[in-house]
C-alpha atoms as a PDB file:
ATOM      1  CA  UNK A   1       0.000   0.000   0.000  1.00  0.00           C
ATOM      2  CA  UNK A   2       1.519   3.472  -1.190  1.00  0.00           C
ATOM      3  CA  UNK A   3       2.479   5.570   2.235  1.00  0.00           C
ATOM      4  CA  UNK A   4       3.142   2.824   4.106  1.00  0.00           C
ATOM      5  CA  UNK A   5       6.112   0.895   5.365  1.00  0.00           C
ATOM      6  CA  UNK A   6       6.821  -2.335   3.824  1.00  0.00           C
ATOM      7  CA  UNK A   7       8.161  -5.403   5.760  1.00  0.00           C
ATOM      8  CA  UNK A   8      10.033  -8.125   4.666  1.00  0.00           C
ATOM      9  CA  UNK A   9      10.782 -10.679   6.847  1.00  0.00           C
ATOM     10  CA  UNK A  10      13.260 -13.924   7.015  1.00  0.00           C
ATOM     11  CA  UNK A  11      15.813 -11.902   5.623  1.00  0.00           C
ATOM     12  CA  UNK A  12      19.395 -12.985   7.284  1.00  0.00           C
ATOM     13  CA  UNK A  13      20.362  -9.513   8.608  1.00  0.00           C
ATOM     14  CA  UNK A  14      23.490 -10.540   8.919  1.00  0.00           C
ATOM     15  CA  UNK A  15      24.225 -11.232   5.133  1.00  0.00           C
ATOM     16  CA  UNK A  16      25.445  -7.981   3.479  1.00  0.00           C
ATOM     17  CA  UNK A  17      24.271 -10.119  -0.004  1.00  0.00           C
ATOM     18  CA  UNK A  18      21.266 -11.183   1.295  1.00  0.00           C
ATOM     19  CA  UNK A  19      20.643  -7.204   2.804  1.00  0.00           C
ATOM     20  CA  UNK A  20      21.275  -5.804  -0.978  1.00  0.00           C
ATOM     21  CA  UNK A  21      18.480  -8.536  -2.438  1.00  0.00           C
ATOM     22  CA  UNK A  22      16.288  -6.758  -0.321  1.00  0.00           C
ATOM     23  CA  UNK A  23      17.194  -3.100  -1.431  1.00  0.00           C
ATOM     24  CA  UNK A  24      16.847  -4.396  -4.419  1.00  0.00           C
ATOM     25  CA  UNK A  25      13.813  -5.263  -4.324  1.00  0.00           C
ATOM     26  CA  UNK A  26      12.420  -2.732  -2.064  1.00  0.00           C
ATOM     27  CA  UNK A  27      13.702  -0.079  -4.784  1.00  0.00           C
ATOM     28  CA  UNK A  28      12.051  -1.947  -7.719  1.00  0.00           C
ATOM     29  CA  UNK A  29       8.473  -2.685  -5.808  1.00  0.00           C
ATOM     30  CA  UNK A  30       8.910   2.145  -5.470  1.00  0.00           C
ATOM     31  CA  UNK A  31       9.323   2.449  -9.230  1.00  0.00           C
ATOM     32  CA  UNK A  32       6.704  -0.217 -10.031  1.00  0.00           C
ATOM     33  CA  UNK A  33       4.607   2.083  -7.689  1.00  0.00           C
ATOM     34  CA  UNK A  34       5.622   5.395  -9.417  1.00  0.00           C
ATOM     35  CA  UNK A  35       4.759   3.801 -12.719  1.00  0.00           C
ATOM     36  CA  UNK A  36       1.180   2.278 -11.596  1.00  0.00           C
ATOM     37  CA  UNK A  37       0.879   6.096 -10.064  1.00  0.00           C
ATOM     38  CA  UNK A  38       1.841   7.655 -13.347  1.00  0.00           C
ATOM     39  CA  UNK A  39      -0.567   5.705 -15.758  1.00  0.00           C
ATOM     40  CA  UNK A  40      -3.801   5.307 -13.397  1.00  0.00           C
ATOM     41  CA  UNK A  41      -3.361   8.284 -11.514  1.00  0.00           C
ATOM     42  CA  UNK A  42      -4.295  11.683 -12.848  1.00  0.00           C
ATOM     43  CA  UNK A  43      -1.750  14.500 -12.023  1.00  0.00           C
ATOM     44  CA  UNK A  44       1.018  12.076 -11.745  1.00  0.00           C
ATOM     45  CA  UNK A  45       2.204  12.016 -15.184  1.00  0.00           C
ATOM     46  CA  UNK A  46       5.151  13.491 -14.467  1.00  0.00           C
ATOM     47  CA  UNK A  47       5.866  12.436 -11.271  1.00  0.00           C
ATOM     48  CA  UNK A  48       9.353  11.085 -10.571  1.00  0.00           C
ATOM     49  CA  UNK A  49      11.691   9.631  -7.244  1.00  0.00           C
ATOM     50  CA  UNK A  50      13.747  12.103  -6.108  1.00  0.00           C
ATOM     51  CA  UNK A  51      15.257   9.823  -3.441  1.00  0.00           C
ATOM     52  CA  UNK A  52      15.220   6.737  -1.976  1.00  0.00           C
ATOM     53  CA  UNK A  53      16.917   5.270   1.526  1.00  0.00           C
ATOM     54  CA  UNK A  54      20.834   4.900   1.961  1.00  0.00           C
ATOM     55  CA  UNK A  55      19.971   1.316   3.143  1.00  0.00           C
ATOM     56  CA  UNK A  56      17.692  -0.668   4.539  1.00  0.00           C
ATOM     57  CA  UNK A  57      16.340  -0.754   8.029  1.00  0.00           C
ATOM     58  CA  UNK A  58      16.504  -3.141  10.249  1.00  0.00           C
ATOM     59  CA  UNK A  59      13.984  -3.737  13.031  1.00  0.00           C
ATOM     60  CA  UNK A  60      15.059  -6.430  14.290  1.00  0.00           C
ATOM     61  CA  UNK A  61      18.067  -8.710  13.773  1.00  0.00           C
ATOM     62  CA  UNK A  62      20.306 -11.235  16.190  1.00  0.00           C
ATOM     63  CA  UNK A  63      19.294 -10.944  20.541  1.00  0.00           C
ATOM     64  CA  UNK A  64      21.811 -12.468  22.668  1.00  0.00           C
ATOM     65  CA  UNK A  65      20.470 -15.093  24.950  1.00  0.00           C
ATOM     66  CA  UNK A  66      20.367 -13.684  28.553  1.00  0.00           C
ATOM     67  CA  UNK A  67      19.668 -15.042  32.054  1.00  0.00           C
ATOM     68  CA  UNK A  68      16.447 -14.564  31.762  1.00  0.00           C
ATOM     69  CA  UNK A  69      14.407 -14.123  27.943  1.00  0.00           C
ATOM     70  CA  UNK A  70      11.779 -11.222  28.454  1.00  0.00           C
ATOM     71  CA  UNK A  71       8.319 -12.915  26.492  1.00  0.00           C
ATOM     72  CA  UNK A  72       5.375 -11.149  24.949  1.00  0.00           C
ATOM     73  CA  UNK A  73       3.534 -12.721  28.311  1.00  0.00           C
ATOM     74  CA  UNK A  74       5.703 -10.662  30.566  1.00  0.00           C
ATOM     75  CA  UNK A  75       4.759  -7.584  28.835  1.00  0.00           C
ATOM     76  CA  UNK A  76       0.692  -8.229  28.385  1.00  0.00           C
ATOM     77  CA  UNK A  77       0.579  -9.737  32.461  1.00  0.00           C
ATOM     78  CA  UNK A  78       2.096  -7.017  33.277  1.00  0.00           C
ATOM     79  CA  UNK A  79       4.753  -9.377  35.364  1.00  0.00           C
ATOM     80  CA  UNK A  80       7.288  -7.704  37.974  1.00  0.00           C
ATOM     81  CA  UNK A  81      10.944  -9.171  38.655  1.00  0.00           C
ATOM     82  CA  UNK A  82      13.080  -9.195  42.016  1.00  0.00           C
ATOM     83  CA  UNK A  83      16.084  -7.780  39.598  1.00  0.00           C
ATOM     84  CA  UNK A  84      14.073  -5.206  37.798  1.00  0.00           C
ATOM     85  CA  UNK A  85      16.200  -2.520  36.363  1.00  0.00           C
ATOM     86  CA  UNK A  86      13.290  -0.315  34.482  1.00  0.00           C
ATOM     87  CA  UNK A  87       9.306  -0.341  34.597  1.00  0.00           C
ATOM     88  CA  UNK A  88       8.153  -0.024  31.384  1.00  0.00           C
ATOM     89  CA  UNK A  89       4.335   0.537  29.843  1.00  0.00           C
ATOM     90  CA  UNK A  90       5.442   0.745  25.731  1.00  0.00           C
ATOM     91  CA  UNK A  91       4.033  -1.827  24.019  1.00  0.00           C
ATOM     92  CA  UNK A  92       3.461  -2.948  20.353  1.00  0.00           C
ATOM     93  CA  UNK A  93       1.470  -5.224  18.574  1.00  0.00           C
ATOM     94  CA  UNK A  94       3.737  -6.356  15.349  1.00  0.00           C
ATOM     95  CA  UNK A  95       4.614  -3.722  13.180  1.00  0.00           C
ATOM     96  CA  UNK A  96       3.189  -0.724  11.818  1.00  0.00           C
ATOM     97  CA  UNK A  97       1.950   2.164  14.025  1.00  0.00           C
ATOM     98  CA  UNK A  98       0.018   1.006  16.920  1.00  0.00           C
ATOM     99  CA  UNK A  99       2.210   1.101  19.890  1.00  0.00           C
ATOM    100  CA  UNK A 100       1.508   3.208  23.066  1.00  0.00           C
ATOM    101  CA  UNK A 101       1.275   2.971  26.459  1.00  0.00           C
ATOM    102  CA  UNK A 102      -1.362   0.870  27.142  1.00  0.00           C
ATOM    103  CA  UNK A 103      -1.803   0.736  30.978  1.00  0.00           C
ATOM    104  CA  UNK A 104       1.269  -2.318  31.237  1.00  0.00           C
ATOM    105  CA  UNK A 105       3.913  -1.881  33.788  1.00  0.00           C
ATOM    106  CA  UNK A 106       6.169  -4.650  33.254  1.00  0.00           C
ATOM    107  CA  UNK A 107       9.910  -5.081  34.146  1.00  0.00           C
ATOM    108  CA  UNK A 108      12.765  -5.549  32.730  1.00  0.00           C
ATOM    109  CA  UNK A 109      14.700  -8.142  35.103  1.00  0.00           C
ATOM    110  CA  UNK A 110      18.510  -7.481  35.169  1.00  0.00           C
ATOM    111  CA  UNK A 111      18.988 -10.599  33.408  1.00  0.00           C
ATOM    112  CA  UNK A 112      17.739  -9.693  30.276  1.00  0.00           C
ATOM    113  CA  UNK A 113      20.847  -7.749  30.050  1.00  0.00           C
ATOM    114  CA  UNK A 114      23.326 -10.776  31.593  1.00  0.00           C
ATOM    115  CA  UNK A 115      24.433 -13.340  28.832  1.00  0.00           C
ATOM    116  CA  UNK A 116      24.189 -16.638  29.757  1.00  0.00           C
ATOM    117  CA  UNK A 117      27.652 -17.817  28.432  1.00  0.00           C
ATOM    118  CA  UNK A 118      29.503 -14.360  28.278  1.00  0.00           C
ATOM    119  CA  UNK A 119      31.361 -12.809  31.163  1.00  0.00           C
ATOM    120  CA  UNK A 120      32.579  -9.527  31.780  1.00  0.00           C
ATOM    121  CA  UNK A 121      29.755  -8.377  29.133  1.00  0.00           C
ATOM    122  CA  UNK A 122      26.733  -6.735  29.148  1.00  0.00           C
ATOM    123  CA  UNK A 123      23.681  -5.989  26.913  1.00  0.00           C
ATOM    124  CA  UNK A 124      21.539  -3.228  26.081  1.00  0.00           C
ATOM    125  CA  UNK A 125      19.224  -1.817  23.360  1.00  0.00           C
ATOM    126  CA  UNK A 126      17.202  -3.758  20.846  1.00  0.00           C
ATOM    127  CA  UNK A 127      19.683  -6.606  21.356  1.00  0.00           C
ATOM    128  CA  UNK A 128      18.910  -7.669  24.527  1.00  0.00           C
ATOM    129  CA  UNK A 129      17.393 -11.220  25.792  1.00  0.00           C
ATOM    130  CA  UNK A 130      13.570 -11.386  24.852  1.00  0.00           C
ATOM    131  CA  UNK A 131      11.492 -13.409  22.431  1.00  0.00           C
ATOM    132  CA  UNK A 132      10.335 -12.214  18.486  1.00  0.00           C
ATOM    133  CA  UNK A 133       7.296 -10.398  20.168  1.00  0.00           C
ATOM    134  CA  UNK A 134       8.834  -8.960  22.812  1.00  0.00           C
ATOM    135  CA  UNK A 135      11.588  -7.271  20.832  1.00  0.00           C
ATOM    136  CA  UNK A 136       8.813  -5.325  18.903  1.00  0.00           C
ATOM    137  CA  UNK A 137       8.566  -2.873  22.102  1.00  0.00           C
ATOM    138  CA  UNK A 138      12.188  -3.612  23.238  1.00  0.00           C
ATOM    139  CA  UNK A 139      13.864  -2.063  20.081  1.00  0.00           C
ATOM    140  CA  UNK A 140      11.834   1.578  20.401  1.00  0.00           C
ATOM    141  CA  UNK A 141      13.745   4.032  21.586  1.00  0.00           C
ATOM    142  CA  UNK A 142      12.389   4.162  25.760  1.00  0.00           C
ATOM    143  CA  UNK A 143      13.432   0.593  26.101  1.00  0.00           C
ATOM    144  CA  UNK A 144      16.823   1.033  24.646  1.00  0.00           C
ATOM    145  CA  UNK A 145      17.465   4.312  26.873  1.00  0.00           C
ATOM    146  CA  UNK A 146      16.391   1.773  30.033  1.00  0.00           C
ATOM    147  CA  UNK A 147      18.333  -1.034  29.026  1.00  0.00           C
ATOM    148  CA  UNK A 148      21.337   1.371  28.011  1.00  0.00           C
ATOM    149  CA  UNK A 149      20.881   2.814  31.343  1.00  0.00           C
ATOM    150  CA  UNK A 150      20.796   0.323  33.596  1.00  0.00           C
ATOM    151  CA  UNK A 151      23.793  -1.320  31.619  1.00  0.00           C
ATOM    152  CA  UNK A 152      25.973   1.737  32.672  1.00  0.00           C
ATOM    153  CA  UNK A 153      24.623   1.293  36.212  1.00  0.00           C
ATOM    154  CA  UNK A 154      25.377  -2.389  36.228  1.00  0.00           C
ATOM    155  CA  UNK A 155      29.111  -1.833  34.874  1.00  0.00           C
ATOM    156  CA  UNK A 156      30.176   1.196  37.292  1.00  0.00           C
ATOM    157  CA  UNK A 157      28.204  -1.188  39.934  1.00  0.00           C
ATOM    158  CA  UNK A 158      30.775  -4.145  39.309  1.00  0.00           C
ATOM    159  CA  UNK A 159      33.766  -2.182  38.338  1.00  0.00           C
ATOM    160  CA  UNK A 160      33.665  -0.477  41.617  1.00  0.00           C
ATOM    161  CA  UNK A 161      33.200  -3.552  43.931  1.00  0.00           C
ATOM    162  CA  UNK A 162      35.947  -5.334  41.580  1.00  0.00           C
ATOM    163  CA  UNK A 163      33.129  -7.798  40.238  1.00  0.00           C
ATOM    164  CA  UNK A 164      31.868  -9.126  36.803  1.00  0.00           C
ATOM    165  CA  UNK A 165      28.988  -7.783  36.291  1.00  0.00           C
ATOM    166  CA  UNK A 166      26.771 -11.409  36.280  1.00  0.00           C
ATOM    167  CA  UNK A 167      28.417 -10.672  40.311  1.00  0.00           C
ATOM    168  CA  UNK A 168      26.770  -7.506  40.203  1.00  0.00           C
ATOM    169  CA  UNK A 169      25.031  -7.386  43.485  1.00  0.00           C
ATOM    170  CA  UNK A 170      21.376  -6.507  42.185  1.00  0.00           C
ATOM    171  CA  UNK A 171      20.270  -4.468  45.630  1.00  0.00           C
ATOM    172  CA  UNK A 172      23.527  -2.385  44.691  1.00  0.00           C
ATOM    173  CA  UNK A 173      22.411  -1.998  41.227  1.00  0.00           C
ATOM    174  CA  UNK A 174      19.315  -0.810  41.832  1.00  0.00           C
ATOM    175  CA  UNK A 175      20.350   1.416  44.475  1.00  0.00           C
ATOM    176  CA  UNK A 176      22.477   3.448  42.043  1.00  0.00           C
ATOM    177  CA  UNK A 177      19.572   3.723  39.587  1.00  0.00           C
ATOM    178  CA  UNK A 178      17.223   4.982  42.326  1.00  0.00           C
ATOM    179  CA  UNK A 179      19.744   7.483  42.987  1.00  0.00           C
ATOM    180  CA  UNK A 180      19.188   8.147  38.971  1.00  0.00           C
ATOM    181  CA  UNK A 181      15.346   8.470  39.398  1.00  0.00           C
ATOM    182  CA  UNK A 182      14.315   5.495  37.694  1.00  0.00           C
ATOM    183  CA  UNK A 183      11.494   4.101  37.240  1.00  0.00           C
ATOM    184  CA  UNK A 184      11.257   0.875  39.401  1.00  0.00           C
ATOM    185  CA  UNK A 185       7.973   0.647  40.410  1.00  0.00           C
END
């Protein structure tokens, strides 16, 4: 549909040839647009693309597993964690434009952001541990300033009591994002 964003899924979006494929046929599904525009549509004759995108955009690509996997379920219930690090309300159903706050409060549990077989490391942003659904709210930009944040936290946390940060003391951890007025419920 013309003015809306097109999706195209099980692309590998870690496959710079498999990426272009897609360009490539995102550009050529716009000009078979702009000509079904020019010859049914009157007044746009002489319409032409100006531009296009640099590349494509990615929504969603490779999570790393975590402690814990944040599920659709833990958004929708609502569900609360011991190791909470943010309380969240965003939510989104799929793709497309209806997200919002919705009256959720959910967590996000510290190990979201702890990989399971990785020390010394930890994740943040659209990458971190929760399921296809999940990651439709997790990869907006609130989420990723949580996650983000409570990562920081979390590493000055450990670095300071000479830890790794799966170590982290969570009561510490949440301590120093109080003192950072965030939302933990």
């Amino acid at each position: 549909m013309l003015g809306q964003k097109r999706l195209m899924k099980n692309v590998n979006v870690a496959d710079a040839e498999a990426l272009t494929k897609a360009e490539i046929q995102f550009r050529r599904e716009y000009f078979g647009a702009l000509n079904w525009l020019k010859a049914n549509m009157p007044g746009y004759e002489a319409a032409s693309i100006v531009d296009t995108f640099p590349q494509i955009g990615v929504r969603q690509g490779r999570r790393v597993r975590g402690e814990h996997i944040l599920t659709d379920e833990d958004m929708k219930t609502s569900r609360h964690f011991e190791d909470g690090v943010g309380r969240l309300g965003t939510y989104m159903i799929g793709y497309g434009v209806t997200y919002g706050i919705v009256g959720l409060d959910y967590d996000v549990p510290y190990r979201c952001l702890v990989p399971q077989t990785v020390d010394g490391l930890l994740i943040a942003g659209r990458c971190v541990s929760c399921d296809y659904q999940a990651c439709n709210a997790m990869r907006l930009i609130v989420p990723c300033f949580v996650t983000g944040q409570a990562a920081g936290a979390a590493a000055a946390v450990a670095a300071r009591l000479g830890v790794a940060p799966r170590q982290a003391p969570i009561g510490a951890i949440r301590e120093a994002l109080r003192k950072q007025d965030v939302n933990l419920g």
